[in-house]
PDB file of N, CA and C in Angstrom:
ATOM      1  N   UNK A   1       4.650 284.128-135.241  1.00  0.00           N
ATOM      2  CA  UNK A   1       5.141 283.890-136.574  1.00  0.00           C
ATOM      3  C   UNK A   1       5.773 282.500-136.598  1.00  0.00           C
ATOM      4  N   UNK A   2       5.760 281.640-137.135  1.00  0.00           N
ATOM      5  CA  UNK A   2       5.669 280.207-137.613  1.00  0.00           C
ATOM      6  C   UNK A   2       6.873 280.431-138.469  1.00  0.00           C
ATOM      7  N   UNK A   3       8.104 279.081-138.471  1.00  0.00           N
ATOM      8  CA  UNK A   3       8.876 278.503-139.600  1.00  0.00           C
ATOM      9  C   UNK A   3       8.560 277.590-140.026  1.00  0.00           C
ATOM     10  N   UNK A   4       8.212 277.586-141.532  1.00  0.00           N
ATOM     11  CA  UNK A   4       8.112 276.390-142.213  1.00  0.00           C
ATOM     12  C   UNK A   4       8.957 275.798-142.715  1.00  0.00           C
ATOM     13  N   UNK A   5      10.595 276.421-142.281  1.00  0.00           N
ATOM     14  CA  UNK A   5      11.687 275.363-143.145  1.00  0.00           C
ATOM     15  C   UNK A   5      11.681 274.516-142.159  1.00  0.00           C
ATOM     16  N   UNK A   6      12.101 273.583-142.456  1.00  0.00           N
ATOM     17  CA  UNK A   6      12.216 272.150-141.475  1.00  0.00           C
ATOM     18  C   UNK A   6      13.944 271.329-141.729  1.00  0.00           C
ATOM     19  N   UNK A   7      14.600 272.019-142.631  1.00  0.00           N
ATOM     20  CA  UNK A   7      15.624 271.858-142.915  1.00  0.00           C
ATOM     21  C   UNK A   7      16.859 272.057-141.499  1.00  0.00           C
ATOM     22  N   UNK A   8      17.566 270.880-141.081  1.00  0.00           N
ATOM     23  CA  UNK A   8      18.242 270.470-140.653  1.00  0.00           C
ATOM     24  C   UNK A   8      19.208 271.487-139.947  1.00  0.00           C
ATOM     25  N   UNK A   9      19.140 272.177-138.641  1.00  0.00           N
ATOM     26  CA  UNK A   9      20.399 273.164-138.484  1.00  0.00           C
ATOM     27  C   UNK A   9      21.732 272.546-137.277  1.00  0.00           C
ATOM     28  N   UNK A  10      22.711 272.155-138.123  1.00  0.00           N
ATOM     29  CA  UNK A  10      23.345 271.501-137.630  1.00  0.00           C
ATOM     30  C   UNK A  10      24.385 272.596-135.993  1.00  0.00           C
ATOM     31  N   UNK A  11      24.580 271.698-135.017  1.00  0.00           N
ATOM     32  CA  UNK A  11      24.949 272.455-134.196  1.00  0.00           C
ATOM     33  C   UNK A  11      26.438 273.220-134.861  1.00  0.00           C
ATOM     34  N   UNK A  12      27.124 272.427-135.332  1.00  0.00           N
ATOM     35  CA  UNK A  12      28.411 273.264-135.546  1.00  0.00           C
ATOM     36  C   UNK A  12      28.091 274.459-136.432  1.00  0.00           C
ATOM     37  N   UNK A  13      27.046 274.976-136.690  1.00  0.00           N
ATOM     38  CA  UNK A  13      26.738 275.678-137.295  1.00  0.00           C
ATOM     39  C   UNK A  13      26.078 277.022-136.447  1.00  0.00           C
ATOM     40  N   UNK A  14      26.393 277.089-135.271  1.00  0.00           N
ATOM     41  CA  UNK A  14      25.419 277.560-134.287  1.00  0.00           C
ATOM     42  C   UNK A  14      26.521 279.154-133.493  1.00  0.00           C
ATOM     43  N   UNK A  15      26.173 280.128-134.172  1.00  0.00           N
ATOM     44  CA  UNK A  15      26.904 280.966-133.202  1.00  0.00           C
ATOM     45  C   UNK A  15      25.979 281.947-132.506  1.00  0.00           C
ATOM     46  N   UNK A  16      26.610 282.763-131.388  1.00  0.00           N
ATOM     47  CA  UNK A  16      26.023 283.893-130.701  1.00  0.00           C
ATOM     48  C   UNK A  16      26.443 285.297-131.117  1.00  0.00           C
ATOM     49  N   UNK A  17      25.397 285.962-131.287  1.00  0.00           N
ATOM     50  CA  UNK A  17      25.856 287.404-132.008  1.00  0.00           C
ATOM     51  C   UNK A  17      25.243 288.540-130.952  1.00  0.00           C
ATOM     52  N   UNK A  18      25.963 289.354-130.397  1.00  0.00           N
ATOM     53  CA  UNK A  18      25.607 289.756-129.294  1.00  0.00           C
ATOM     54  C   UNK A  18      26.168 291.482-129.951  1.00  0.00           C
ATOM     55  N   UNK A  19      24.941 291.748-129.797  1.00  0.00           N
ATOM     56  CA  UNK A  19      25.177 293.782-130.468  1.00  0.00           C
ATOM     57  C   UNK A  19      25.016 294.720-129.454  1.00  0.00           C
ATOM     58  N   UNK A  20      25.928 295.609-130.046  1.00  0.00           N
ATOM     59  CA  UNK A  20      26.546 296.689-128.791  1.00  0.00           C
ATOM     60  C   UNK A  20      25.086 297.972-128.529  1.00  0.00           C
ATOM     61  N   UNK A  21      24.902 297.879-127.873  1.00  0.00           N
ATOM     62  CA  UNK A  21      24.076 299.087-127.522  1.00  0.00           C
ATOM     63  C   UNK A  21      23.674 300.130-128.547  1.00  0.00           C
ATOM     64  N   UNK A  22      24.725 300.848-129.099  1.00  0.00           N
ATOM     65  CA  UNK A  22      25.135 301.861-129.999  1.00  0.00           C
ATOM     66  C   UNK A  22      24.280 301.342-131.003  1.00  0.00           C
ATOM     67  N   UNK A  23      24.464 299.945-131.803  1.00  0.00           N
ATOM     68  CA  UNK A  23      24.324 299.693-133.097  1.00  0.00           C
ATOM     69  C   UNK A  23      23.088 300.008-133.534  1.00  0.00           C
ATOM     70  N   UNK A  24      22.776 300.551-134.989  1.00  0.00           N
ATOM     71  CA  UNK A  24      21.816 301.335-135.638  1.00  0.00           C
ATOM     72  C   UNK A  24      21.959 300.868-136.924  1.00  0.00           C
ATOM     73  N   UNK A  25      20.748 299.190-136.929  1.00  0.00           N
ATOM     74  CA  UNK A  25      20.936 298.442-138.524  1.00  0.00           C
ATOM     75  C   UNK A  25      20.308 299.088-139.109  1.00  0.00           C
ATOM     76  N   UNK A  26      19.062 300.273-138.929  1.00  0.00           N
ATOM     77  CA  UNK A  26      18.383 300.943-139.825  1.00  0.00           C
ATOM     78  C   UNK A  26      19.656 301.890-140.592  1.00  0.00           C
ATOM     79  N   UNK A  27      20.698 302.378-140.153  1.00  0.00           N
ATOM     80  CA  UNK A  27      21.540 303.574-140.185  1.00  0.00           C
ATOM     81  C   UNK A  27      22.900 302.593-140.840  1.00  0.00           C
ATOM     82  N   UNK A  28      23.053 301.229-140.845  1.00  0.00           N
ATOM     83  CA  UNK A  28      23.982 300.344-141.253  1.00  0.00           C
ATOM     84  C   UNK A  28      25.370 300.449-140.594  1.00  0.00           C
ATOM     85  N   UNK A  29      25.108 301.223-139.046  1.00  0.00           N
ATOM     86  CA  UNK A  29      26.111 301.054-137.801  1.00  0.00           C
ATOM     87  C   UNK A  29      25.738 299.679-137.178  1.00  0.00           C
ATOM     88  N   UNK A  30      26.679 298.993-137.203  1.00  0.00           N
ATOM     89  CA  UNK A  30      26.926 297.532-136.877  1.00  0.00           C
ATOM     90  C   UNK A  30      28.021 297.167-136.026  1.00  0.00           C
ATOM     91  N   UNK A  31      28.153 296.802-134.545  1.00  0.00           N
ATOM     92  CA  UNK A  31      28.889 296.742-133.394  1.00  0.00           C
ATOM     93  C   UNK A  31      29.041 295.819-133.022  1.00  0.00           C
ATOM     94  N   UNK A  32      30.239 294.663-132.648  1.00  0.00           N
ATOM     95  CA  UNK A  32      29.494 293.809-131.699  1.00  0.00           C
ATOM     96  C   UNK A  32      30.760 292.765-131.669  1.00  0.00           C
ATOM     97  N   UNK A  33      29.959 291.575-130.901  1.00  0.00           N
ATOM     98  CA  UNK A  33      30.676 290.306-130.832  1.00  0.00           C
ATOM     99  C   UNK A  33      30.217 289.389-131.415  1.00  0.00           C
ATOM    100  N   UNK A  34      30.755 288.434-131.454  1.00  0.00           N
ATOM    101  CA  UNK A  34      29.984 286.705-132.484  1.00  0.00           C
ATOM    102  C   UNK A  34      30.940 285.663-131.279  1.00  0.00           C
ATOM    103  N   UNK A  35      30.454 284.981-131.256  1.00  0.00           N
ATOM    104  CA  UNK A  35      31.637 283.269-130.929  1.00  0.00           C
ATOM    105  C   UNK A  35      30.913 282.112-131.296  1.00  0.00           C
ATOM    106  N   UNK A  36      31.340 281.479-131.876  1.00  0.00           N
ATOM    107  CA  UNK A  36      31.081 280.289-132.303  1.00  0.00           C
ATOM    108  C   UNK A  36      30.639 278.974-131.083  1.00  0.00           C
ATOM    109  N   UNK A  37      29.530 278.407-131.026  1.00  0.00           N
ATOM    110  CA  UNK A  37      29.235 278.103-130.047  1.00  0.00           C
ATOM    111  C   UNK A  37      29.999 276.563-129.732  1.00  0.00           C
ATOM    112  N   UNK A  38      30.343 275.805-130.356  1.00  0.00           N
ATOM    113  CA  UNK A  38      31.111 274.850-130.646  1.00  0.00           C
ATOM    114  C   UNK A  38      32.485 274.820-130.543  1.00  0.00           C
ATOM    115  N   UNK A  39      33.679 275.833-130.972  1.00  0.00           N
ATOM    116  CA  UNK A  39      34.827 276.027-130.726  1.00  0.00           C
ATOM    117  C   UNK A  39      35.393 276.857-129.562  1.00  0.00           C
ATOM    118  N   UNK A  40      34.567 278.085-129.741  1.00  0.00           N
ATOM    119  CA  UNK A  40      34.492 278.992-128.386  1.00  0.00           C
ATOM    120  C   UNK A  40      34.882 280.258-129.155  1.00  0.00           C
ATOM    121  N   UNK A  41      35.670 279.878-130.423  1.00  0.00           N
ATOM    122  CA  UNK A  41      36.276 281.066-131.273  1.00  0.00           C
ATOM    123  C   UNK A  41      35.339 282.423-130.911  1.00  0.00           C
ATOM    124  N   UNK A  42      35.833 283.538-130.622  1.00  0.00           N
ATOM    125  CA  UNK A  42      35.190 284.455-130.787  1.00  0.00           C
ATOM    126  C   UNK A  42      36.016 285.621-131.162  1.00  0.00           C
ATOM    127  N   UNK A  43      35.375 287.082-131.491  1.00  0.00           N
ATOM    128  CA  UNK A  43      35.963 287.870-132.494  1.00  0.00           C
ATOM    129  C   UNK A  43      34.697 289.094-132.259  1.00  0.00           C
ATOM    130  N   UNK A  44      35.337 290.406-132.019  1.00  0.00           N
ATOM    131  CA  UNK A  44      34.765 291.774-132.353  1.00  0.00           C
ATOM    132  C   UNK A  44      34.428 291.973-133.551  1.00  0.00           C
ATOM    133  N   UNK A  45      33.567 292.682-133.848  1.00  0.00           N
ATOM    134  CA  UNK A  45      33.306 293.276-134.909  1.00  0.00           C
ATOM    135  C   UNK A  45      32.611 294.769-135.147  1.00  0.00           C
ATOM    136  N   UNK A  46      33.266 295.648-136.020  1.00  0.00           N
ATOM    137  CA  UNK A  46      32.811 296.954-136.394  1.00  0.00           C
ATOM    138  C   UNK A  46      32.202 297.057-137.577  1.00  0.00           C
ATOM    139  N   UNK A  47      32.387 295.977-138.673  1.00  0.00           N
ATOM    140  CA  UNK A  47      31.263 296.419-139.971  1.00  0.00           C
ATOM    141  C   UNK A  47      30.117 294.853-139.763  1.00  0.00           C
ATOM    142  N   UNK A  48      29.443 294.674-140.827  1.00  0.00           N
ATOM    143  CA  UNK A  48      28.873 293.691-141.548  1.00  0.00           C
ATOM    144  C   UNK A  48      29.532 292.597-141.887  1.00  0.00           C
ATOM    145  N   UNK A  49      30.806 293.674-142.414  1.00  0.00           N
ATOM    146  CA  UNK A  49      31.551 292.503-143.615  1.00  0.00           C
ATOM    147  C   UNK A  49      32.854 291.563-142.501  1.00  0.00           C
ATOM    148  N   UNK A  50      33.045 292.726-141.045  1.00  0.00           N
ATOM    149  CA  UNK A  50      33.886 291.754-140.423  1.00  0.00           C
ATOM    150  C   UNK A  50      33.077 290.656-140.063  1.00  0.00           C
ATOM    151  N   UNK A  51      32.089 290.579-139.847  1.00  0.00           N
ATOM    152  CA  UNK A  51      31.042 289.592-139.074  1.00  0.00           C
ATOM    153  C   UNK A  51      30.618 288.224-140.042  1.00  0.00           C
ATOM    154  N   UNK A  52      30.392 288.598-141.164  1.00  0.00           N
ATOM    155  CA  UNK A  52      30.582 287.742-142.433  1.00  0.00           C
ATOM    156  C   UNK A  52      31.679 287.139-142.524  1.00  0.00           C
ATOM    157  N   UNK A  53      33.343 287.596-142.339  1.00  0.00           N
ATOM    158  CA  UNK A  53      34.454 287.101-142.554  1.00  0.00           C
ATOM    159  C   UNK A  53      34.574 286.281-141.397  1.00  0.00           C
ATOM    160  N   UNK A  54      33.898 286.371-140.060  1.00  0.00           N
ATOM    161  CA  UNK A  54      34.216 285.469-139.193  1.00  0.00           C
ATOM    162  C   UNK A  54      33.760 284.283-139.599  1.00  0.00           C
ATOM    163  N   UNK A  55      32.367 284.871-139.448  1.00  0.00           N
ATOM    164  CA  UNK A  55      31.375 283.494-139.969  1.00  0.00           C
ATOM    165  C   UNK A  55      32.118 282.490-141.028  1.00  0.00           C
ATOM    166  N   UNK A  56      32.329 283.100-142.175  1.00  0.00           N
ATOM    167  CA  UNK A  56      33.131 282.435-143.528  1.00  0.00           C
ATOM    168  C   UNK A  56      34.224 281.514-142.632  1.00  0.00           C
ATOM    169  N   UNK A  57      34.810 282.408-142.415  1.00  0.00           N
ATOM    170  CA  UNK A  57      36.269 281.356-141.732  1.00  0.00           C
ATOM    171  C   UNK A  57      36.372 280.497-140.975  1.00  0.00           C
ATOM    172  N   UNK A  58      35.160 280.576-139.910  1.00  0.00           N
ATOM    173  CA  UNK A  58      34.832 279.819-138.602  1.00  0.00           C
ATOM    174  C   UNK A  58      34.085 278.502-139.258  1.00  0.00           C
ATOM    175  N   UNK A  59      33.063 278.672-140.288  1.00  0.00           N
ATOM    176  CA  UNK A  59      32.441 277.460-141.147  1.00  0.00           C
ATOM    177  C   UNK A  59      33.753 276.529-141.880  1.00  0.00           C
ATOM    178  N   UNK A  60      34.550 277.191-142.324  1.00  0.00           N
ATOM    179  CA  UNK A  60      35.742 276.540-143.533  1.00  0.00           C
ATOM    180  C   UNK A  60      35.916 276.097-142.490  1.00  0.00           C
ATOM    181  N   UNK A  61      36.779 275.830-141.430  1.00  0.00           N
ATOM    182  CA  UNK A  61      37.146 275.450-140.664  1.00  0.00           C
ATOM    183  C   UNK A  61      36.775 274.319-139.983  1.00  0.00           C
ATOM    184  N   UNK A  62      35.172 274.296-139.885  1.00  0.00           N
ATOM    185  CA  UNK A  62      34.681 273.273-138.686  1.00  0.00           C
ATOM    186  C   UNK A  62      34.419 272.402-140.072  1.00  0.00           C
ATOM    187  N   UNK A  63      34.582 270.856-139.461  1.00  0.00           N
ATOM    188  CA  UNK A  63      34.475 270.029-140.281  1.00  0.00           C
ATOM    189  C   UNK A  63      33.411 269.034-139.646  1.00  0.00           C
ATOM    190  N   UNK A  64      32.233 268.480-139.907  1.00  0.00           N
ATOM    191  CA  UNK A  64      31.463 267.786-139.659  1.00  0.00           C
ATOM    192  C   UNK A  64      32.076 266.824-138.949  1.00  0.00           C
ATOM    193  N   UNK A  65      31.208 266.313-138.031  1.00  0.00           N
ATOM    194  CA  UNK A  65      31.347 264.699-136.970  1.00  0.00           C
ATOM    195  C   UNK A  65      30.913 263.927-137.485  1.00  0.00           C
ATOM    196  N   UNK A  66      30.723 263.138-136.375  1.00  0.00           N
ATOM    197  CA  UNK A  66      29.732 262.124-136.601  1.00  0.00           C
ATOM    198  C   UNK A  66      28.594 262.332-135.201  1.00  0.00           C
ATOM    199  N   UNK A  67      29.788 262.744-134.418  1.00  0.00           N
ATOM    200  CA  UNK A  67      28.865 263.066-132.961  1.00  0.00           C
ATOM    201  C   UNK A  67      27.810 264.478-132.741  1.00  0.00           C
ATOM    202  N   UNK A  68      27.799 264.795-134.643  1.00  0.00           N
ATOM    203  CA  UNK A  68      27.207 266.265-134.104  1.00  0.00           C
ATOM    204  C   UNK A  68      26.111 266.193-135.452  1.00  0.00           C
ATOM    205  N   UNK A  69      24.858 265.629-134.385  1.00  0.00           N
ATOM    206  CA  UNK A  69      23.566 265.353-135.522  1.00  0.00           C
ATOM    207  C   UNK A  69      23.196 266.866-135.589  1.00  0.00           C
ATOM    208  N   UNK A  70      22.397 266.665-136.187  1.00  0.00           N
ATOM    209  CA  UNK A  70      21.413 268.202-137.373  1.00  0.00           C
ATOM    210  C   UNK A  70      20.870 268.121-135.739  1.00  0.00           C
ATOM    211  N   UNK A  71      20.113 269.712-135.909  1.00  0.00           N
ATOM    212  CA  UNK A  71      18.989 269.806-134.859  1.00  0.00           C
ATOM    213  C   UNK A  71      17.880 270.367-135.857  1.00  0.00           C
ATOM    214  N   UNK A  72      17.050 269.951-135.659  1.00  0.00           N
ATOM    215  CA  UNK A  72      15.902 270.272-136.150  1.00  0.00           C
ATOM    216  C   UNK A  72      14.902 271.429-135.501  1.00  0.00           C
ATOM    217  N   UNK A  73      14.523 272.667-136.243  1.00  0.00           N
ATOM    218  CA  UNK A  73      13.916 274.025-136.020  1.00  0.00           C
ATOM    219  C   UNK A  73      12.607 273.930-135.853  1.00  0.00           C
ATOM    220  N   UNK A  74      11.708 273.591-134.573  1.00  0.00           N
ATOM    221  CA  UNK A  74      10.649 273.573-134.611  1.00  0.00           C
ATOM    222  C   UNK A  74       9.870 274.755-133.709  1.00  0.00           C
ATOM    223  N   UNK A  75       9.186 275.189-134.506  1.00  0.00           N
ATOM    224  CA  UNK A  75       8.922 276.891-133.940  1.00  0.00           C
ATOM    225  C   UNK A  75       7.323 276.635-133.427  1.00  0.00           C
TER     226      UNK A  75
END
């Protein structure tokens, strides 16, 4: 399967989402960890919506460089 966006994914934008064994997205049981690959921030999570609130907060937060070009998605 092929991406055709070609749109710019900048590293500070880059986290790891690592799901617990248990989790069942068909069933909308959602487990796990996230960390931000750039700060190191990381954070548990038991719903959707905690995992979203990281994300949200961890983005407000990081503020663009200069030392941190786009990476480009070539599949």
């Amino acid at each position: 399967m092929g991406c055709e966006d070609t749109r710019p994914l900048p590293i500070r934008r880059s986290f790891v989402v690592q799901l617990h064994a248990e989790t069942d997205i068909a069933q909308g049981y959602i487990l796990g960890r996230v960390e931000h690959v750039v700060s190191g921030q990381a954070a548990r999570f038991q719903t959707l919506d905690e995992l979203l609130a990281f994300l949200s907060r961890t983005l407000q937060a990081a503020s663009p460089g200069e030392d941190d070009p786009p990476v480009a998605y070539t599949a």
